[in-house]
N, C-alpha and C. Protein backbone atom coordinates (compact mmCIF):
# COMPACT_ATOMS: atom_id res chain seq x y z
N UNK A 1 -82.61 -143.48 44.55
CA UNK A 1 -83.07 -143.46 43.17
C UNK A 1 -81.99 -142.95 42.25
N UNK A 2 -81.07 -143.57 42.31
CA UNK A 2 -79.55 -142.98 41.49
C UNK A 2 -80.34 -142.55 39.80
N UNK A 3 -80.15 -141.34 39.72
CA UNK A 3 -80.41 -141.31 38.29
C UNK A 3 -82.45 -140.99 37.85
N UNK A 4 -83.14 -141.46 38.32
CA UNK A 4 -84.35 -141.40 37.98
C UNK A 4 -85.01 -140.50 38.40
N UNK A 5 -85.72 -140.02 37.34
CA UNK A 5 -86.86 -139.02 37.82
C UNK A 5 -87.99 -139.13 38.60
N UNK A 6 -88.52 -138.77 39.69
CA UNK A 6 -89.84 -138.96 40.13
C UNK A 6 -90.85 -138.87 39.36
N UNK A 7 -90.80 -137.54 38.80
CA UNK A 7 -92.44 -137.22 37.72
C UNK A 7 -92.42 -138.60 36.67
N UNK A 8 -91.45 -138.86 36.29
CA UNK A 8 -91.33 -140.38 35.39
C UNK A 8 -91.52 -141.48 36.01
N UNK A 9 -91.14 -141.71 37.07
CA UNK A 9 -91.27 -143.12 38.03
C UNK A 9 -92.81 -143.18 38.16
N UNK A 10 -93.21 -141.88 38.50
CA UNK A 10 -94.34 -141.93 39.32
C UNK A 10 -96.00 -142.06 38.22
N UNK A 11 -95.64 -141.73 37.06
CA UNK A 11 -96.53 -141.98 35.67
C UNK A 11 -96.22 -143.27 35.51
N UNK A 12 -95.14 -144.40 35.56
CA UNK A 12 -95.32 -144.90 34.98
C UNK A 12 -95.56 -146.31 36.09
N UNK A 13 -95.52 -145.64 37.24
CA UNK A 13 -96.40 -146.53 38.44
C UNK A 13 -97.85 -146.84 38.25
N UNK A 14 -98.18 -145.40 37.96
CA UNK A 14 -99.71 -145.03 37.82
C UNK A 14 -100.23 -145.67 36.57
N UNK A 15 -99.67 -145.98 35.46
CA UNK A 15 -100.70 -146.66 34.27
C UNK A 15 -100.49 -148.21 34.85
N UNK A 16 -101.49 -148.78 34.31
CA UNK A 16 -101.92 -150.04 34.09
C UNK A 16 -101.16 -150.87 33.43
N UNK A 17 -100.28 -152.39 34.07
CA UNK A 17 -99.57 -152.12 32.71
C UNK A 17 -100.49 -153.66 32.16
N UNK A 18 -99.95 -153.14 30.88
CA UNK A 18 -101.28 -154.16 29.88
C UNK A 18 -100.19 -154.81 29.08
N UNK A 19 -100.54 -156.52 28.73
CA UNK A 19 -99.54 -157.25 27.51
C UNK A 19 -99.98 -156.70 26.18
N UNK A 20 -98.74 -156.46 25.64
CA UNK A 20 -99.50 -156.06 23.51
C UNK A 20 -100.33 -156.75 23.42
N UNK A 21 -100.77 -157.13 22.16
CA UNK A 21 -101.98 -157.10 21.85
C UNK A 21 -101.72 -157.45 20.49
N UNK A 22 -101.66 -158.89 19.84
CA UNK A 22 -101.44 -159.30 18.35
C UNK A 22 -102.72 -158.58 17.31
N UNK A 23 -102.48 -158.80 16.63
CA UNK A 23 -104.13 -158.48 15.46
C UNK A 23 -103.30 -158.66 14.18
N UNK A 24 -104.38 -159.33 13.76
CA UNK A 24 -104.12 -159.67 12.34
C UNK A 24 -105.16 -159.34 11.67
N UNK A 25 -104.83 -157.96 10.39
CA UNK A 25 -105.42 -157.01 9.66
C UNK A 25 -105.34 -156.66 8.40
N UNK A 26 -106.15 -156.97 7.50
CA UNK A 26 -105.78 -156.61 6.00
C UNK A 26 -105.76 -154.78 5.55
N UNK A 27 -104.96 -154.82 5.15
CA UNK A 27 -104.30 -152.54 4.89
C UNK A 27 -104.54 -152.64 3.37
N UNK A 28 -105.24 -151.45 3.12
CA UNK A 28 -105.28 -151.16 1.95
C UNK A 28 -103.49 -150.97 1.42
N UNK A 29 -103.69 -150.92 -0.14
CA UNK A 29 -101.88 -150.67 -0.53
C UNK A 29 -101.41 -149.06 -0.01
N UNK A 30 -102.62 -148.42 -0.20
CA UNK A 30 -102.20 -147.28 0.13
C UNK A 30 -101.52 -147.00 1.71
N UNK A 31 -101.98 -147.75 2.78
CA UNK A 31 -101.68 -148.09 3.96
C UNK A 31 -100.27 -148.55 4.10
N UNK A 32 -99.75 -149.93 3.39
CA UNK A 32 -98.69 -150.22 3.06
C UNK A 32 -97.86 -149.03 3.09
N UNK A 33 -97.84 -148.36 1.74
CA UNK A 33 -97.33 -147.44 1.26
C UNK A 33 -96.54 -146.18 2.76
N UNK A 34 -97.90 -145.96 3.27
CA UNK A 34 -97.15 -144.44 4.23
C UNK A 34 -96.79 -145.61 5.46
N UNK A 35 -96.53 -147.15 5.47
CA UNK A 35 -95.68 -147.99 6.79
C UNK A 35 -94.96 -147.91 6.24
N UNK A 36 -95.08 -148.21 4.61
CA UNK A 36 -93.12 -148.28 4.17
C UNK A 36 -92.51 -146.42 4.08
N UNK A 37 -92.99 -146.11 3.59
CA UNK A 37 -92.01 -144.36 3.84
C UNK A 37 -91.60 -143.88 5.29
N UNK A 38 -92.50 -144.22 6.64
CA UNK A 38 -92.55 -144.33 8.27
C UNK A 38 -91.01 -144.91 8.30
N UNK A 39 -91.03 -146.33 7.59
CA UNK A 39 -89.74 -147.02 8.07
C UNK A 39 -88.89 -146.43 7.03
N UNK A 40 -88.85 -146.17 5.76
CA UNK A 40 -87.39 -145.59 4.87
C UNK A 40 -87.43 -144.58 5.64
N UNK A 41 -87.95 -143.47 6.07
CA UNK A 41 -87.49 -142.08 6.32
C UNK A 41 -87.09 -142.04 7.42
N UNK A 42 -87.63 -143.11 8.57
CA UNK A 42 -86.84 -143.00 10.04
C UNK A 42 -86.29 -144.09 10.65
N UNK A 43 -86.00 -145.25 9.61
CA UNK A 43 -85.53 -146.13 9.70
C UNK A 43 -85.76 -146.96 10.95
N UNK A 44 -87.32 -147.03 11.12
CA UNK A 44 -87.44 -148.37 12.55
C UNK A 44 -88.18 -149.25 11.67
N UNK A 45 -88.57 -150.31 12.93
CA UNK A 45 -89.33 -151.33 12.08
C UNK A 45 -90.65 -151.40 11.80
N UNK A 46 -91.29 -152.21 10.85
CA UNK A 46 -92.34 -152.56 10.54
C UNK A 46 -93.37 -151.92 11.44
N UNK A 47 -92.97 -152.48 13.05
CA UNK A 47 -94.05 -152.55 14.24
C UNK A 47 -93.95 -151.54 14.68
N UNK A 48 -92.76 -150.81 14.85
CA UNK A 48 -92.35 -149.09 15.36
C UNK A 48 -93.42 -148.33 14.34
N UNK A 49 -93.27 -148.46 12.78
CA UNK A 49 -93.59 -147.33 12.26
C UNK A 49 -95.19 -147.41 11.98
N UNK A 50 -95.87 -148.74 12.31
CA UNK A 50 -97.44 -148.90 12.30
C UNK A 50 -97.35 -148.04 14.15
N UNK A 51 -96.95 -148.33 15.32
CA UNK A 51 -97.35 -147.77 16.45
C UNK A 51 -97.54 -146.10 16.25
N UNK A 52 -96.28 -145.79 15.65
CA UNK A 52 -96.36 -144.04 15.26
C UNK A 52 -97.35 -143.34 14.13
N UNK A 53 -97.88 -144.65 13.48
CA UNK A 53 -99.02 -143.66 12.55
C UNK A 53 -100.26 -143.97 13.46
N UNK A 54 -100.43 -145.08 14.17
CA UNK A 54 -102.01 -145.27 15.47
C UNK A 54 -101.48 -144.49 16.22
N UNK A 55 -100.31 -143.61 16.83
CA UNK A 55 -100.68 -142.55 17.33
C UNK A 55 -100.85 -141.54 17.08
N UNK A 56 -99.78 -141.29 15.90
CA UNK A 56 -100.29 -140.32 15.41
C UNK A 56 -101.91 -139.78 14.93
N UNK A 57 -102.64 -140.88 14.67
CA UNK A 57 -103.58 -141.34 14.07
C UNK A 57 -104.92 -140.82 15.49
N UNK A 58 -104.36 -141.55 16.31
CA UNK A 58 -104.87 -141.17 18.21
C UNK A 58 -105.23 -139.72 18.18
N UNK A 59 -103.72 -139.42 18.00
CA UNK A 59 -103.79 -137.41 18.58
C UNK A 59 -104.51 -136.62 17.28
N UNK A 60 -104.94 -136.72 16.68
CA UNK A 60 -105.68 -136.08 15.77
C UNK A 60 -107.27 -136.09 16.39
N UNK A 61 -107.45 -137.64 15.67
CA UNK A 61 -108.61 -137.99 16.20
C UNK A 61 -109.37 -137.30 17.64
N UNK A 62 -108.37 -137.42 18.59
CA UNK A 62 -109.07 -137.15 20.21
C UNK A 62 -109.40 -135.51 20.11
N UNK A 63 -108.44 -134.86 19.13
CA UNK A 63 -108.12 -133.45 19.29
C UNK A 63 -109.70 -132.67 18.14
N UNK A 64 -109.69 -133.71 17.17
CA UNK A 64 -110.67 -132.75 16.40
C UNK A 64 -112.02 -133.13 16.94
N UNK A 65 -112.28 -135.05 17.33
CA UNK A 65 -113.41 -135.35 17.98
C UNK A 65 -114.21 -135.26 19.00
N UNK A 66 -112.80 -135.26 20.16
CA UNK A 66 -113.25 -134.96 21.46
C UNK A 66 -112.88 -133.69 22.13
N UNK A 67 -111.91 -133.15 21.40
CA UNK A 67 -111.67 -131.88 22.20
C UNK A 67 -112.50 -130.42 21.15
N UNK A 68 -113.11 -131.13 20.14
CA UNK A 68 -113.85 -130.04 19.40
C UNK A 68 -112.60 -128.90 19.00
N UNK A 69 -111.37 -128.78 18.73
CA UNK A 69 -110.40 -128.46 17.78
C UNK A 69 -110.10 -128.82 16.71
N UNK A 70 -110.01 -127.22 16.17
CA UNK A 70 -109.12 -127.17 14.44
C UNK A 70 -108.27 -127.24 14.64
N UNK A 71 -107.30 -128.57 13.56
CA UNK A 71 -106.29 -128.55 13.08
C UNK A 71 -106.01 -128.28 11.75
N UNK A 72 -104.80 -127.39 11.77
CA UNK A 72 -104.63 -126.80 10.66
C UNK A 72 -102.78 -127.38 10.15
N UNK A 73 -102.68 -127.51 9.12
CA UNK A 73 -101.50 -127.84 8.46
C UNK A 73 -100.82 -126.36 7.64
N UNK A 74 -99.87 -126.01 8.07
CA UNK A 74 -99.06 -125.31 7.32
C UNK A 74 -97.89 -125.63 7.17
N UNK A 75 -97.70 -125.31 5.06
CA UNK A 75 -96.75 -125.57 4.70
C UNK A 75 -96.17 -124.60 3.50
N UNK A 76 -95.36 -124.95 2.73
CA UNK A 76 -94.82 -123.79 1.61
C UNK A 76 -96.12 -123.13 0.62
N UNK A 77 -97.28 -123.69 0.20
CA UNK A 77 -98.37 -123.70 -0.53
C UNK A 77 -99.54 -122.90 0.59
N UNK A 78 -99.10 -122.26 1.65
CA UNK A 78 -100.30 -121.68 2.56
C UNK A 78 -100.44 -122.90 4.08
N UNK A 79 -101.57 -122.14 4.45
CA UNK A 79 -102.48 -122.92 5.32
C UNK A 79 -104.10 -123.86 4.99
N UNK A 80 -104.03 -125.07 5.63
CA UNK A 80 -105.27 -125.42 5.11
C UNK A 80 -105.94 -126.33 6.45
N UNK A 81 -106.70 -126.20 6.60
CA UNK A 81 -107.74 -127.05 7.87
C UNK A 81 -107.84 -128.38 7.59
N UNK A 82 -107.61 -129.58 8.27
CA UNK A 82 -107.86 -130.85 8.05
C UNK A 82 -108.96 -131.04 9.02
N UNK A 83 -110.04 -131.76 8.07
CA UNK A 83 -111.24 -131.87 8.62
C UNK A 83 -111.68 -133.41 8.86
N UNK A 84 -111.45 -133.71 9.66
CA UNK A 84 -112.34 -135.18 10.16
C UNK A 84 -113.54 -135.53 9.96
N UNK A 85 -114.27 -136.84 8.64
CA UNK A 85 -115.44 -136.84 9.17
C UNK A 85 -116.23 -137.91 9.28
């Protein structure tokens, strides 16, 4: 195994592997808006910076819905709770 990790080989034995998955979806502008700042600020594409806000989008969701956790945002203006509902 020149080079490769087991704990990595071995996860990615274990998932399922599945073909993408097209969809064709109308986004509010506001939607638009935080795909285009995703791609100016970290410069990937279109399809990169929609995958990173559905996950981002994922880990919230699972964390406030299913794992019954507060998330909280802190920034220069304090702390504040983002509430899912």
């Amino acid at each position: 195994m020149s080079g490769s990790r087991p704990d990595v080989d071995d996860a990615r034995q274990s998932r399922p592997r599945t073909e993408p998955k097209r969809i064709n979806v109308a986004i509010s502008p506001d939607m638009v808006r935080a795909l285009e700042d995703v791609i100016r600020r970290e410069g990937v594409s279109l399809t990169e910076a929609l995958r990173r806000l559905v996950g981002y989008g994922d880990f919230v969701y699972r964390a406030v819905k299913e794992g019954g956790e507060r998330l909280t945002v802190t920034g220069p203006d304090g702390t504040r709770e983002v509430v899912l509902l």
